[in-house]
Structures are given as C-alpha cells and as structure tokens.
Protein backbone atom coordinates (compact mmCIF):
# COMPACT_ATOMS: atom_id res chain seq x y z
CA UNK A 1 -14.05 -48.89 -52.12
CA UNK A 2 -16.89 -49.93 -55.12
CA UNK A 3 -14.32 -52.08 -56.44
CA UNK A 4 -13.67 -53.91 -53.31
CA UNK A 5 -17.30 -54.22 -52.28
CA UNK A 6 -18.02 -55.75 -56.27
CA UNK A 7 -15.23 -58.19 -55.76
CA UNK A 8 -16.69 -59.65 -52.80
CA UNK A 9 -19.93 -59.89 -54.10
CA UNK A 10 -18.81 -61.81 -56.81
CA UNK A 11 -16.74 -64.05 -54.58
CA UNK A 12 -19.72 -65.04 -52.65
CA UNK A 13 -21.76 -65.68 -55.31
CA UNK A 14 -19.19 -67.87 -56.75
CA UNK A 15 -19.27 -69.74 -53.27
CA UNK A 16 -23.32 -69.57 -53.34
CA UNK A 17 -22.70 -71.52 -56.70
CA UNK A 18 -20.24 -74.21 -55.46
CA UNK A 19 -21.63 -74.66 -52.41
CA UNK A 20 -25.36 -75.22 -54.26
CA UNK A 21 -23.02 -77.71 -56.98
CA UNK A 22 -21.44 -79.68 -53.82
CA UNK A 23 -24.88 -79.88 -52.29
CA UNK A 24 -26.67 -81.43 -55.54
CA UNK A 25 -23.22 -83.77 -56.27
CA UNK A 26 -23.38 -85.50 -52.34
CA UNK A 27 -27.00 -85.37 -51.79
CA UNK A 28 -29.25 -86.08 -54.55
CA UNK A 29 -27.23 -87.82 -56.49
CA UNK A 30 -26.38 -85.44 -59.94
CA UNK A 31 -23.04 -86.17 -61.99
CA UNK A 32 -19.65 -84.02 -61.99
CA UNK A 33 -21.59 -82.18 -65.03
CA UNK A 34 -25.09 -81.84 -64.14
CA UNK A 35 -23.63 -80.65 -60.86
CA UNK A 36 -21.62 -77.79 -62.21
CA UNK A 37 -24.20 -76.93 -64.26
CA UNK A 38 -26.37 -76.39 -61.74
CA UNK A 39 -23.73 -74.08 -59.75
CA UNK A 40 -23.36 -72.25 -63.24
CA UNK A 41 -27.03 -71.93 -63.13
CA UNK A 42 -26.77 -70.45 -59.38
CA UNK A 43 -24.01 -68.24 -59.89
CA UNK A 44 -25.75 -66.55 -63.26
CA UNK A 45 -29.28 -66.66 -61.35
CA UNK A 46 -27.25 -64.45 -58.83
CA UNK A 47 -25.32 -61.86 -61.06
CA UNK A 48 -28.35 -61.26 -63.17
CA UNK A 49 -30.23 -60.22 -59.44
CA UNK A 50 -27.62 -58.38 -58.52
CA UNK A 51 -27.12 -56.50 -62.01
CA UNK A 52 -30.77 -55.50 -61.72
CA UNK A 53 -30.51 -54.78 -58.20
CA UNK A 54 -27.83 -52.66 -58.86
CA UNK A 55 -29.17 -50.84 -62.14
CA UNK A 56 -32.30 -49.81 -59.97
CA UNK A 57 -30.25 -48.38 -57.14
CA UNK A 58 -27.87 -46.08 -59.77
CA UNK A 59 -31.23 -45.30 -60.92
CA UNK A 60 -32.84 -44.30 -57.34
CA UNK A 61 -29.35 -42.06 -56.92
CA UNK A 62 -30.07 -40.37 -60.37
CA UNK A 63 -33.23 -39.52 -59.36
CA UNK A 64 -32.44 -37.97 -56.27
CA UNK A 65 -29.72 -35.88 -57.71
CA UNK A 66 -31.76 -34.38 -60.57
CA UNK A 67 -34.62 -33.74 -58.16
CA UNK A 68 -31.74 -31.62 -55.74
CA UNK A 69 -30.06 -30.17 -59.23
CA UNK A 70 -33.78 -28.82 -59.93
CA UNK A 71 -34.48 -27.44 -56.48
CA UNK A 72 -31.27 -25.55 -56.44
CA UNK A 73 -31.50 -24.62 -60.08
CA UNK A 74 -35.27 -22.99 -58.65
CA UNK A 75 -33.54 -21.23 -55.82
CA UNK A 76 -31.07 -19.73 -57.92
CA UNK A 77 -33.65 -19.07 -60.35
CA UNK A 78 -35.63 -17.36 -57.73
CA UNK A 79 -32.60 -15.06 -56.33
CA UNK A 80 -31.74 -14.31 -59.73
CA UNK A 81 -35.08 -13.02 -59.96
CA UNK A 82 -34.89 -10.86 -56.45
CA UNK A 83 -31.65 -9.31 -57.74
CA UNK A 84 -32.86 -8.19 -61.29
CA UNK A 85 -35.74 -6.16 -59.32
CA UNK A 86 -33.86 -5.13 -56.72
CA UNK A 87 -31.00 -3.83 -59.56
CA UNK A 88 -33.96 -2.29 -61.14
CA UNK A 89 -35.02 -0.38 -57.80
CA UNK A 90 -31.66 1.06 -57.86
CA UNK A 91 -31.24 2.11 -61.44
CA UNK A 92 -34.34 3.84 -60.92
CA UNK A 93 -33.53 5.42 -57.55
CA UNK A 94 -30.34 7.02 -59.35
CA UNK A 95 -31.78 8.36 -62.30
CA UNK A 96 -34.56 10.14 -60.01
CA UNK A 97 -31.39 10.78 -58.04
CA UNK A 98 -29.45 13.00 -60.63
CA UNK A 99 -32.41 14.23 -61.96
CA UNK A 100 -33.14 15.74 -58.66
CA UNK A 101 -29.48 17.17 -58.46
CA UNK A 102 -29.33 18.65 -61.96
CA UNK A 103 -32.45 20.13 -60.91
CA UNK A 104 -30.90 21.76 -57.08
CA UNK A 105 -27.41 22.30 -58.80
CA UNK A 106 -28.86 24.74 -61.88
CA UNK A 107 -30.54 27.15 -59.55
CA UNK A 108 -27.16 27.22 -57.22
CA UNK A 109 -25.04 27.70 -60.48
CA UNK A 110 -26.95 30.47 -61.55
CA UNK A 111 -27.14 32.01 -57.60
CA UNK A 112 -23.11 31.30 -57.82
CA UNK A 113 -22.69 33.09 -60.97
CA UNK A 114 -24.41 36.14 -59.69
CA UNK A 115 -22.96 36.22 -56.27
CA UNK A 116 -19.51 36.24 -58.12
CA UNK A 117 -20.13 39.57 -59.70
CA UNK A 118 -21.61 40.78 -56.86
CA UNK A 119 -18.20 39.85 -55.04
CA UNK A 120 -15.81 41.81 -57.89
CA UNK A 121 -18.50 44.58 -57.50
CA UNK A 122 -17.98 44.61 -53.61
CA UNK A 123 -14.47 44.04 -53.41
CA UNK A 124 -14.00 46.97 -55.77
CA UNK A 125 -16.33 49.27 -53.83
CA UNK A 126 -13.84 48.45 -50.82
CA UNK A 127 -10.54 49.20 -52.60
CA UNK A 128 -12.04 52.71 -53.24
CA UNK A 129 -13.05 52.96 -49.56
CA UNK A 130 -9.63 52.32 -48.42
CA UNK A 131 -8.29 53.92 -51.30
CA UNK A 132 -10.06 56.98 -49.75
CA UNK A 133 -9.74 56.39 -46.26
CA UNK A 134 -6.13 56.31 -46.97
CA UNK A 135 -5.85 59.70 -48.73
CA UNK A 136 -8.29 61.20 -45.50
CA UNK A 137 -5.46 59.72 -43.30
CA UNK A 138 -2.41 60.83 -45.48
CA UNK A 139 -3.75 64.47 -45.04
CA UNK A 140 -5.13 64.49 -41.49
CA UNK A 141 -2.80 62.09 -39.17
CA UNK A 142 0.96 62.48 -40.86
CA UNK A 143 2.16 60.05 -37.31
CA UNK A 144 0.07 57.40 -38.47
CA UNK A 145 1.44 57.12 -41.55
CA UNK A 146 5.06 56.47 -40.21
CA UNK A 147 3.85 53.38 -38.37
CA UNK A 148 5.43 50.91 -40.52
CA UNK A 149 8.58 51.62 -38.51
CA UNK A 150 7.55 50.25 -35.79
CA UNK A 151 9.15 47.34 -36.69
CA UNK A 152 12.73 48.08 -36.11
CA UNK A 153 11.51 48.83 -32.16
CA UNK A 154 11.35 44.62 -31.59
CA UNK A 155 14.93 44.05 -33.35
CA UNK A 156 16.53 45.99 -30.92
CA UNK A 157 15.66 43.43 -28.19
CA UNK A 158 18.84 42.04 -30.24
CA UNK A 159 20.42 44.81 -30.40
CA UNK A 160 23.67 45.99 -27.91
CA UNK A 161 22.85 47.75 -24.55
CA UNK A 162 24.64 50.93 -25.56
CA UNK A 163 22.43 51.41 -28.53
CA UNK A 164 18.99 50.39 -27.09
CA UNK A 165 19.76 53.36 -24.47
CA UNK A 166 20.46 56.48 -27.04
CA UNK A 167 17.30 55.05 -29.36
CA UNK A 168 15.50 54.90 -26.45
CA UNK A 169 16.25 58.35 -25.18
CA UNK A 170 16.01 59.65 -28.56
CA UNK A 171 13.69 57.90 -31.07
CA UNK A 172 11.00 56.96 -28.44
CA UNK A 173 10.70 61.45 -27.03
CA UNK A 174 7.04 62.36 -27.41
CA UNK A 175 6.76 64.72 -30.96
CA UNK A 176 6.34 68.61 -30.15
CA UNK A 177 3.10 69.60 -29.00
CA UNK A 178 3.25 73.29 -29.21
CA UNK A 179 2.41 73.68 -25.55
CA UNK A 180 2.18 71.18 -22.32
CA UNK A 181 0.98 67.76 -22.63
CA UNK A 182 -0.77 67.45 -19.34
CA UNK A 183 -4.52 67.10 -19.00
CA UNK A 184 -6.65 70.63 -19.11
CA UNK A 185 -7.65 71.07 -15.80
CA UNK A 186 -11.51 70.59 -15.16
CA UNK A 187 -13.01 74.18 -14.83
CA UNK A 188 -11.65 74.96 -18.77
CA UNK A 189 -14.48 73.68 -19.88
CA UNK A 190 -15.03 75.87 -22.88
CA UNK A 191 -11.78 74.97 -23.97
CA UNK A 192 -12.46 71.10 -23.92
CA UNK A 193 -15.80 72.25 -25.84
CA UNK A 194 -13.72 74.21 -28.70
CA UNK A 195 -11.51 71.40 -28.89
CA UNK A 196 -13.81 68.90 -29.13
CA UNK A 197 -16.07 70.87 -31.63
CA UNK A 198 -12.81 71.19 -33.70
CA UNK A 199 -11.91 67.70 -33.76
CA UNK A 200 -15.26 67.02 -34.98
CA UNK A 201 -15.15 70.01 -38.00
CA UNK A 202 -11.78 68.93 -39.20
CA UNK A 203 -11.29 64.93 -38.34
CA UNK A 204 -8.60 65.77 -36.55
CA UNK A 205 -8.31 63.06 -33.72
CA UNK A 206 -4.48 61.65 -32.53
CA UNK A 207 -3.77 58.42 -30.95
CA UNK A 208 -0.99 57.70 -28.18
CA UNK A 209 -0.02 54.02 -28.61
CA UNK A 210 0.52 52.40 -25.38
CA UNK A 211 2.06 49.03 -25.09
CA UNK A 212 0.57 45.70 -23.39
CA UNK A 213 2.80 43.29 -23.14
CA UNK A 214 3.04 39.21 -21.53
CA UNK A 215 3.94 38.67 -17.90
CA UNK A 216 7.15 37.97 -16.78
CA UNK A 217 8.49 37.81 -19.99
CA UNK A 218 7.03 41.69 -21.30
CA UNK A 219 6.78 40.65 -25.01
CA UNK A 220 5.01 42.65 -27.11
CA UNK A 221 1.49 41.35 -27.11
CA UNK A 222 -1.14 44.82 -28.00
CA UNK A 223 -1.09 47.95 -27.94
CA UNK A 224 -3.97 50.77 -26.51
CA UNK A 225 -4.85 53.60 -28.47
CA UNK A 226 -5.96 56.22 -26.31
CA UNK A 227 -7.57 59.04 -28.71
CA UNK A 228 -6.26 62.48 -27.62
CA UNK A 229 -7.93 66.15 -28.95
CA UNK A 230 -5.59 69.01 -28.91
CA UNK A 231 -7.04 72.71 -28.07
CA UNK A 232 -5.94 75.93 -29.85
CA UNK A 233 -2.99 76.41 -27.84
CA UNK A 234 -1.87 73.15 -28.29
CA UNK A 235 -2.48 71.73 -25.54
CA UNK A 236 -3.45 67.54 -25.51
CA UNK A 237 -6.91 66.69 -24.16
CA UNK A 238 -7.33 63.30 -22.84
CA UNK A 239 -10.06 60.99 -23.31
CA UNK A 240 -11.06 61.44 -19.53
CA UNK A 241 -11.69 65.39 -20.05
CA UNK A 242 -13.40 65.81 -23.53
CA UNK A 243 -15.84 62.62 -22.73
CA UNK A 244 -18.67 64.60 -20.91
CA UNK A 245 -18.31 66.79 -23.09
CA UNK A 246 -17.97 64.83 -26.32
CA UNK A 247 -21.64 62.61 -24.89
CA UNK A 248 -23.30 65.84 -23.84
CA UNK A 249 -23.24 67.50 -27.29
CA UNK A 250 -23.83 63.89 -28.88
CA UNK A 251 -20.52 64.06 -31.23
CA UNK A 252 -18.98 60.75 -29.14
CA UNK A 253 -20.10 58.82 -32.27
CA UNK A 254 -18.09 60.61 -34.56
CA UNK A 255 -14.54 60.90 -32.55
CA UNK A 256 -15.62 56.72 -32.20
CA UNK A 257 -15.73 56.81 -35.95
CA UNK A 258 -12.91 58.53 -36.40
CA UNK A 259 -10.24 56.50 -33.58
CA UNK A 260 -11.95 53.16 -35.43
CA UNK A 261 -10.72 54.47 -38.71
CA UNK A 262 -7.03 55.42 -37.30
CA UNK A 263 -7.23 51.74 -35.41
CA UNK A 264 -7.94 49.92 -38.69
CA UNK A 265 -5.21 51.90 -40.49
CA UNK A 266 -2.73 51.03 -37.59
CA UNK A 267 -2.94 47.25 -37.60
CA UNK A 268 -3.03 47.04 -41.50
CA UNK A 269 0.37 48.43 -41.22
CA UNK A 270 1.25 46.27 -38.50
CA UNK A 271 -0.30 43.03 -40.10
CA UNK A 272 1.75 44.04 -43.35
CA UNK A 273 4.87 44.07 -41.60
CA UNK A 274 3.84 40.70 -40.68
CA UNK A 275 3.76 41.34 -36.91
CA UNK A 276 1.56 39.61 -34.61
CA UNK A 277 0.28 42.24 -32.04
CA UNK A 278 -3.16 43.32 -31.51
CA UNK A 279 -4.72 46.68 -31.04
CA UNK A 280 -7.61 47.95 -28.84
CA UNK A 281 -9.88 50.35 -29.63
CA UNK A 282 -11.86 52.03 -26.73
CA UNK A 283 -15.49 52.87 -28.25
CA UNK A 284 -18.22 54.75 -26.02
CA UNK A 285 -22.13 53.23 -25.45
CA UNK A 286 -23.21 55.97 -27.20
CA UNK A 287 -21.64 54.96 -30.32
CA UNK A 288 -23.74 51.56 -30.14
CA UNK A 289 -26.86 53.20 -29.34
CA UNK A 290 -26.09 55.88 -32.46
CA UNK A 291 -28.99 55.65 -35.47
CA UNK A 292 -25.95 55.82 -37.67
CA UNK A 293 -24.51 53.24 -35.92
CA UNK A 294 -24.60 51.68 -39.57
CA UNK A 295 -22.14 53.63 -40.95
CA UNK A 296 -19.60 52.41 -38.68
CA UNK A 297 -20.48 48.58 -39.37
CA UNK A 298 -20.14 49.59 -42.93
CA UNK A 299 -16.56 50.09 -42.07
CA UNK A 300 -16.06 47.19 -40.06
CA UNK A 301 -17.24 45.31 -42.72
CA UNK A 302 -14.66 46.69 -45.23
CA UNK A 303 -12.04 45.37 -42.68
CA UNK A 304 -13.59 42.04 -41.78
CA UNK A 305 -9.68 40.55 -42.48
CA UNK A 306 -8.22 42.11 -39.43
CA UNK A 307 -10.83 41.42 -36.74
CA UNK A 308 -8.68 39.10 -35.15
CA UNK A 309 -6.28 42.01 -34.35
CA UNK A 310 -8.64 44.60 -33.55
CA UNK A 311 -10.13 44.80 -30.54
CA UNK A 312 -13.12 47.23 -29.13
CA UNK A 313 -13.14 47.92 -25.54
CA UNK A 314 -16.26 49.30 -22.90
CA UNK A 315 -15.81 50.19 -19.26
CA UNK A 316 -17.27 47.86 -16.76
CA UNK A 317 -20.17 50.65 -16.10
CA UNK A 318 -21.02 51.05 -19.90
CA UNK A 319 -21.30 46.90 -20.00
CA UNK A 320 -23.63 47.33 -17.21
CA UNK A 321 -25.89 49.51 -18.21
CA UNK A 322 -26.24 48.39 -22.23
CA UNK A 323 -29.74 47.78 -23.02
CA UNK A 324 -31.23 45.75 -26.24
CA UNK A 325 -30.23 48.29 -28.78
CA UNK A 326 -26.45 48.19 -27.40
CA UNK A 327 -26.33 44.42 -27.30
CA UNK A 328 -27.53 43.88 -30.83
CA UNK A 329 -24.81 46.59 -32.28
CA UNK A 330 -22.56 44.21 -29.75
CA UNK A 331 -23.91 41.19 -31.37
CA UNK A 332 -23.47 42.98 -35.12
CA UNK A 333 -19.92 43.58 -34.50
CA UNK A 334 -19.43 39.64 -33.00
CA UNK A 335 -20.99 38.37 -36.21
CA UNK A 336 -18.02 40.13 -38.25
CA UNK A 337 -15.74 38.63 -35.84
CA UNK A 338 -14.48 41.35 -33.59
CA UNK A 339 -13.61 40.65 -29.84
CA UNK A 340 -13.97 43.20 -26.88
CA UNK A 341 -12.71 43.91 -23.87
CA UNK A 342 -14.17 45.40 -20.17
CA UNK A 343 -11.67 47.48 -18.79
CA UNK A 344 -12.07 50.56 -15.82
CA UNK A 345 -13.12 47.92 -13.16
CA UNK A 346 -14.37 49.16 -10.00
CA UNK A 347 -15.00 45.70 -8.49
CA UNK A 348 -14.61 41.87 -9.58
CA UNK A 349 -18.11 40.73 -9.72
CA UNK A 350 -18.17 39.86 -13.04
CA UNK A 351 -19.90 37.28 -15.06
CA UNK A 352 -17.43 35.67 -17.15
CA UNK A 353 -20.22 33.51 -18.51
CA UNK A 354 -22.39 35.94 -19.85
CA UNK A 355 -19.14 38.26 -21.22
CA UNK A 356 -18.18 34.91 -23.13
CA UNK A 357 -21.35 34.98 -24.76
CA UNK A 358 -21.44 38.26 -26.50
CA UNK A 359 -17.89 38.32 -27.37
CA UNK A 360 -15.77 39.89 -24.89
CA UNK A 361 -11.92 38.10 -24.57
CA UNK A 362 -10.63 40.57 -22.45
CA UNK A 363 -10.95 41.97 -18.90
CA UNK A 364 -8.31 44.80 -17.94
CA UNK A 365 -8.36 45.83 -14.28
CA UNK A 366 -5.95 48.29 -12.18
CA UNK A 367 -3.58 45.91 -10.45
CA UNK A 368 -4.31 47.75 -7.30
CA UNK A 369 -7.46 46.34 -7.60
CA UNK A 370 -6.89 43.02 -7.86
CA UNK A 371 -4.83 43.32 -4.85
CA UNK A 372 -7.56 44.23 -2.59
CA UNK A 373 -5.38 43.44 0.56
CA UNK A 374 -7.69 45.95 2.92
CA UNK A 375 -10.60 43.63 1.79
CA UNK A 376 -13.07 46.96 0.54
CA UNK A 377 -13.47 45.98 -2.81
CA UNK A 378 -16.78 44.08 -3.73
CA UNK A 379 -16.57 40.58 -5.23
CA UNK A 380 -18.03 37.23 -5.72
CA UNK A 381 -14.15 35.41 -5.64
CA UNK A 382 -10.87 35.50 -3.97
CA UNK A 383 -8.68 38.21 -6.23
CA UNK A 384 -6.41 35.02 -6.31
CA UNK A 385 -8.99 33.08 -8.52
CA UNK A 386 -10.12 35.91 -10.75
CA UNK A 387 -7.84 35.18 -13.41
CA UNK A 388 -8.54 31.52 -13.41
CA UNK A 389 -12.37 31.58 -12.92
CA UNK A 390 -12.14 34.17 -16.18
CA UNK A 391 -9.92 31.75 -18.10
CA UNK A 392 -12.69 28.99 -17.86
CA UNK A 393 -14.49 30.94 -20.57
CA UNK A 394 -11.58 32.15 -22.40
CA UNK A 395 -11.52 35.58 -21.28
CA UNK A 396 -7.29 36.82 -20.40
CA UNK A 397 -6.99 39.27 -17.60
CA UNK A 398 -4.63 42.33 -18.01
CA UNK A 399 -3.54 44.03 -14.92
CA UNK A 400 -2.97 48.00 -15.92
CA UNK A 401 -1.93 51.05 -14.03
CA UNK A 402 1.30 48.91 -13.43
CA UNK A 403 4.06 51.65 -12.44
CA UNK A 404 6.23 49.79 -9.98
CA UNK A 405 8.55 46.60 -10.10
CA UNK A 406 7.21 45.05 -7.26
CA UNK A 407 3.84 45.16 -8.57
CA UNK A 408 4.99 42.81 -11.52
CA UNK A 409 6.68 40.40 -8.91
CA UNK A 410 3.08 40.44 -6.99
CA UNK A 411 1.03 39.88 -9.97
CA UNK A 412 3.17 36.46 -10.88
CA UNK A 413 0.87 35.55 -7.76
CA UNK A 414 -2.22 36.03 -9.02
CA UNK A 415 -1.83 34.28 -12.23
CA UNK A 416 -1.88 37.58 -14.38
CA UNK A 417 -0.12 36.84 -18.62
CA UNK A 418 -0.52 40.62 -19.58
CA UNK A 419 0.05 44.06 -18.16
CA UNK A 420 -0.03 47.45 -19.21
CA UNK A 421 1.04 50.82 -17.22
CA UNK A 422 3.82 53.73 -17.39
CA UNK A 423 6.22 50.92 -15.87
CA UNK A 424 6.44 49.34 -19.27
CA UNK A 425 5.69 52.83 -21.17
CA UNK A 426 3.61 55.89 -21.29
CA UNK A 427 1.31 56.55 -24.40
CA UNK A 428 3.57 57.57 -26.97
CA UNK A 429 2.72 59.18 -30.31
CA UNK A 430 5.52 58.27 -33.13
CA UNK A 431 7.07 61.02 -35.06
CA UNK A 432 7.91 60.84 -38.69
CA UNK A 433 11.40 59.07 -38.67
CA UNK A 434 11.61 58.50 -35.78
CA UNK A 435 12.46 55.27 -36.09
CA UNK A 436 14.36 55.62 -39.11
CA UNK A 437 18.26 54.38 -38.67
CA UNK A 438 17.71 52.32 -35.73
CA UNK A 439 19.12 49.14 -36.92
CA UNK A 440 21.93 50.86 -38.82
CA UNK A 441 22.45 52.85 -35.16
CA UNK A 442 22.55 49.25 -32.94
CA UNK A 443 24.51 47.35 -35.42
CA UNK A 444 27.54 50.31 -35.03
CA UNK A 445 26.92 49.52 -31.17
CA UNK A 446 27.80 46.10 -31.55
CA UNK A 447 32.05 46.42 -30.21
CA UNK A 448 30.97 48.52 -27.23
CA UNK A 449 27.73 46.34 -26.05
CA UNK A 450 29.00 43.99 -23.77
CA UNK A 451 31.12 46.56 -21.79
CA UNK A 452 27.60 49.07 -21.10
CA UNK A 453 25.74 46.04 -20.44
CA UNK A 454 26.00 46.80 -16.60
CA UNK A 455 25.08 50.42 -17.51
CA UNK A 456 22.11 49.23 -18.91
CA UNK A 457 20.99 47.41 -16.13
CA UNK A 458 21.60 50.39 -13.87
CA UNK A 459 19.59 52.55 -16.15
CA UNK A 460 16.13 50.61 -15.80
CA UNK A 461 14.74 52.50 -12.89
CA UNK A 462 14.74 55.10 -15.10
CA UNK A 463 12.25 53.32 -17.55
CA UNK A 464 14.92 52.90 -20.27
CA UNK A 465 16.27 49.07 -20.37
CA UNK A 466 12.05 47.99 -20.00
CA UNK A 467 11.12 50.23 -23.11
CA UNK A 468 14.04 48.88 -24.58
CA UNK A 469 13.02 45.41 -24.10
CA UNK A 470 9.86 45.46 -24.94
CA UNK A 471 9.50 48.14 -28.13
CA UNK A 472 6.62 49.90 -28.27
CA UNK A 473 4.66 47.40 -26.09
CA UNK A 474 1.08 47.23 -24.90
CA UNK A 475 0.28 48.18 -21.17
C-alpha cells in the first residue's frame, strides 16, 4: 500500500513538472531547454518537500511509539512492583504460618506420645479383666460357656425335615433342674429371699435365651435373656418373683451386674462366630440410681466393641418414673454407644421423640395390646399407626407374648418386623453339647428329607417345624 501511494506521488509530481515546463514553453516564451529545466527545477523543488515532509511525519510516528513503549514499560514496571510486595506478603504469611504449626503440632506430638502408652496400659488392664471375667464365668455358668454352638441351630434351616424334628425334640429339651421349673408361687416368700440372698453370695445367676425373630419371615434377629435364680430345692425363680424382693433388700444392682456380665460374655461368643444377632439385657432403675453405678460403666467400657449388639432394656413404668440421676447413668451408657429398649407396655402413649433422644431403639409391647379391639387401652394413636409413628424416630416395635398363628397373620396388619413369644420358643437354657453333632445328624437325614417333609409340616402345631426354622430365635 506505501509503495503504491509513493508511486503516485511521484507521478504527479512528474506531471506538476511538465505541466509547469509546457506552461513556461507556450506562454512566456522559454526554449525546449530552459523549459525543461524549469520542469526539472519543479519536479526536484517537489521531491525535496515531500522528502522533508515525509522525514518529519516518520519522525512524529517515532515519537508517539516511544512515548506508548514508555507508558507501558511504567505500567509493567509498576505491576512488577505490586507483585514483588504482594509475593513478599505471602512468603511472610507462610513462614509465620509453619512457625505457628511447628509450634501447635509439638505439644500434640508429645500429648500423642503419652496417650499411646496410656492406650497399651489400658488395653492391657482390659485383657486381664476379661481374662478374669472369663475364669469367674468358666467356674460359675458351665451353659454359657457352650454357647459357641449355637451356630449349628441356623444351618439346620438347610437341613432335611426329618432331622430338624429329632434335633429339635432332642438338642433344644430344657437341661435338668433338679426339681420343677415353674414359678414359686407368691406366699414362699422366704424361699425367693434365700434364693436371692444366695445368688448374691455365690454369683450364681442363669439366663434362659429366648429368641426374637423378623416378621413374616422369623429370622433370627435377638435374643432375650431373662435372668433366672434357682432355690435350694432346685427350683427356677423368675425375674417376676425375686424382683420385690431383690429391690427391697437393695441387691437388684448386683444380679444387674451379674446378667450384664453373662450378656457381654454371650454376644462375644456370638460376634466370634461371626453371627449377626443382638442380645437384650433387662436392667432394673435401681441399678441406674446405684452409687456404684460406676462399677458397672467400668465394665461397659471394657466392652465398648459390642455395643451395637447389646442392648439394655426398662419397663415402660421404670422409663416413667427415672429422675436426673437415672437419666444421666442413661446418658453415660448412650455416650459408650449402647441402645435400649421399653418393653412391659401398659398403654401406647409414648413419646417416640423424647425415647429417640436418650437412646432407646426399641419398644416391645404384648401383641394383645396393640390389638386393642374393645377400645380400653389408653393412647394418643390408632394401634394401626404405632409402629409407623415410632419408626419416624428410628425406634422398631416388637410385638411379644405371641403364642398363636393367627396372631402373626394379624400383626402383618399393623406393620409389626419383629416378634417374640412361646409361639416361636420358650426361654431355653443350652446344655453342654447339646448342640454338638447336629450337622453331622442332618447331613445323614439328607435321603429321607423330602419324603417327611409333609410330616414336618404336620408337626408345627406342636412348636417343632417354627423352632426348627428359626434356631434359637429371639421372641
């Protein structure tokens, strides 16, 4: 385009010049020569101008480009400037960083360093507490010790029809008591007294395992254990006749200590054999309110591992009348993880809410309660929505005292996943070997099974074929 633009120019001065030659040759006169010199004159006049001309405007163009060159190289200058401090602002806002965090981090090394011993010294403390609550156990409560075989009760779910009727007629016979198994009656009072007194002297405390298991399906889900005492004659005291008693001479701490201990021992042998079933525990007020209510955290504490398996439960009236002292042994247990559960319900006002808060899961209720078809039971909801206004705070309802098939058909009603009563089985103690051979026993079953499968099926009124399907359940 400058090359163009030059060309021109230089044409039209070269016409400027001829035009000025022509103009001097016709008009005034001048030769050929003096005429062309004078348009030679002209046309260097011309280029000399427009050299000059030229010359100054490169020059003007210089100018202005330097004088943009010099702003920018000030601007840059300047943010070179704004970077350097603000790269010195950070360099010093990380070495007073670090210096800060060598100075947190030493103190926390040397608190770490200390709480590690402190951990080999605790966890050491608690081998030789189970270590000795194991040798107390292996002396005391021989059944307790053969829990492990507990296991081979779910494979026989598996296992032929034929032998899941002789294990359960055999294996699953309450052990020997040396006398009757009922309940004392009421007015042997002194009895329930020695017994209780002797329970007390010599740890001696059993559990009956009693099965709870889901709804309709009657897996295997907990189990109860329901602390029995037995009196001189060998007769079995239940929990319901040695209570009074037990509160009145202020001992109901103790037993509690005692069942807690058995509990613990029964679902570390469960949890070994990898199982996942949950036990509850039933613990009195009184042991809550007890001044050595710290020895029993103590324990709890040693067994922090297996509070999601072990479960304490309070009747509804216990719940209801627990003052401060009761709540914060409540809240002590919580903090360690344990759950709880409100059973013996005499009406469904409850506040799911406020059993959320302090940590009970579980709400077991008779399932003629829930029933309520004559209407005299007091509550804030239809028995219908019980289970559902519960499960909006993640509390499960179990429906106990369950001794009739129809009474599992009605409960599909009401929304009900667990249930516990003699339908599914009675509280059971196990006997040493009694479970010994099962496997060995259903697997020699296995030609005969499908033949005695109708047999089976006829035998379940009799409480064989549920037992059989559901082990050593939780009711």
């Amino acid at each position: 385009m400058v090359r163009i633009s030059a060309f021109l120019i230089a044409a039209c001065m070269v016409l400027i010049a001829a035009l000025l030659g022509a103009v001097v040759y016709a008009r005034f006169g001048f030769t050929g020569a003096e005429s062309a010199l004078a348009g030679l004159g002209a046309l260097t006049a011309l280029a000399v101008y427009y050299a000059v001309a030229a010359r100054r405007h490169d020059r003007l163009e210089s100018s202005n480009q330097l004088a943009k060159l010099a702003r920018g190289a000030g601007d840059l200058a300047t943010q070179l400037g704004e970077f350097g401090r603000r790269l010195n602002a950070i360099e010093a806002k990380v070495e007073s960083a670090v210096e800060r965090a060598a100075a947190i981090s030493q103190p926390l090394t040397e608190e770490i360093e200390r709480l590690s011993e402190a951990v080999k010294a605790l966890s050491g403390s608690v081998a030789a507490h189970e270590a000795a609550l194991a040798e107390q156990a292996n002396k005391r409560e021989p059944q307790v010790e053969d829990l492990p075989g507990i296991v081979s009760v779910e494979r026989l779910a598996n296992a032929p029809a034929v032998a899941r009727l002789q294990f359960a007629s055999s294996a699953f016979r309450p052990a020997p008591t040396n006398g009757k198994s009922a309940p004392l009656a009421r007015s042997d009072r002194d009895a329930v007294g020695r017994a209780v007194r002797k329970a007390v002297a010599t740890d001696e405390i059993e559990l009956h395992l009693q099965p709870v298991v889901t709804l309709p399906q009657r897996k295997l889900r907990y189990y109860e254990a329901l602390a029995r005492l037995k009196t001189d004659s060998g007769e079995l005291v239940a929990a319901g006749e040695f209570l009074s008693e037990a509160e009145a001479t202020a001992v109901m701490p103790r037993i509690d200590y005692l069942a807690a201990a058995r509990s613990v021992q029964i679902v570390r042998r469960l949890l070994l054999q990898k199982r996942e079933v949950g036990l509850f525990c039933n613990l009195s007020a009184a042991t809550l309110a007890d001044p050595g209510f710290s020895r029993f955290l103590e324990l709890m504490d040693a067994n922090r591992a297996i509070a999601a398996a072990l479960v304490f439960e309070f009747p509804q009236s216990a719940v209801r009348a627990m003052g401060a002292v009761e709540h914060a042994s409540l809240a002590a247990l919580a903090e360690r993880g344990f759950r709880f559960s409100m059973d013996n319900l005499t009406d469904l006002r409850v506040n799911a809410r406020e059993l959320n808060e302090r940590g009970f899961r579980f709400v077991k209720l008779p399932a003629p309660l829930l029933f309520n078809r004559l209407g005299a039971v007091a509550a804030d909801i239809r028995p219908a929505d019980f289970s559902e206004s519960l499960g909006r705070f993640g509390i499960d309802l179990i429906a106990d005292r369950i001794e009739h098939e129809n009474t599992v058909i009605d409960l599909l009603d009401y929304d009900v996943r667990f249930g516990q009563g003699l339908l599914f089985s009675p509280p059971r103690p196990l006997r040493a070997g009694a479970l010994e051979g099962a496997d060995a026993r259903a697997d020699g079953q296995n030609a005969d099974g499908q033949n005695a499968t109708n047999g089976a099926e006829a035998t379940s009124a009799a409480g064989f074929a549920p037992l059989a399907r559901v082990g050593m359940g939780h009711s």
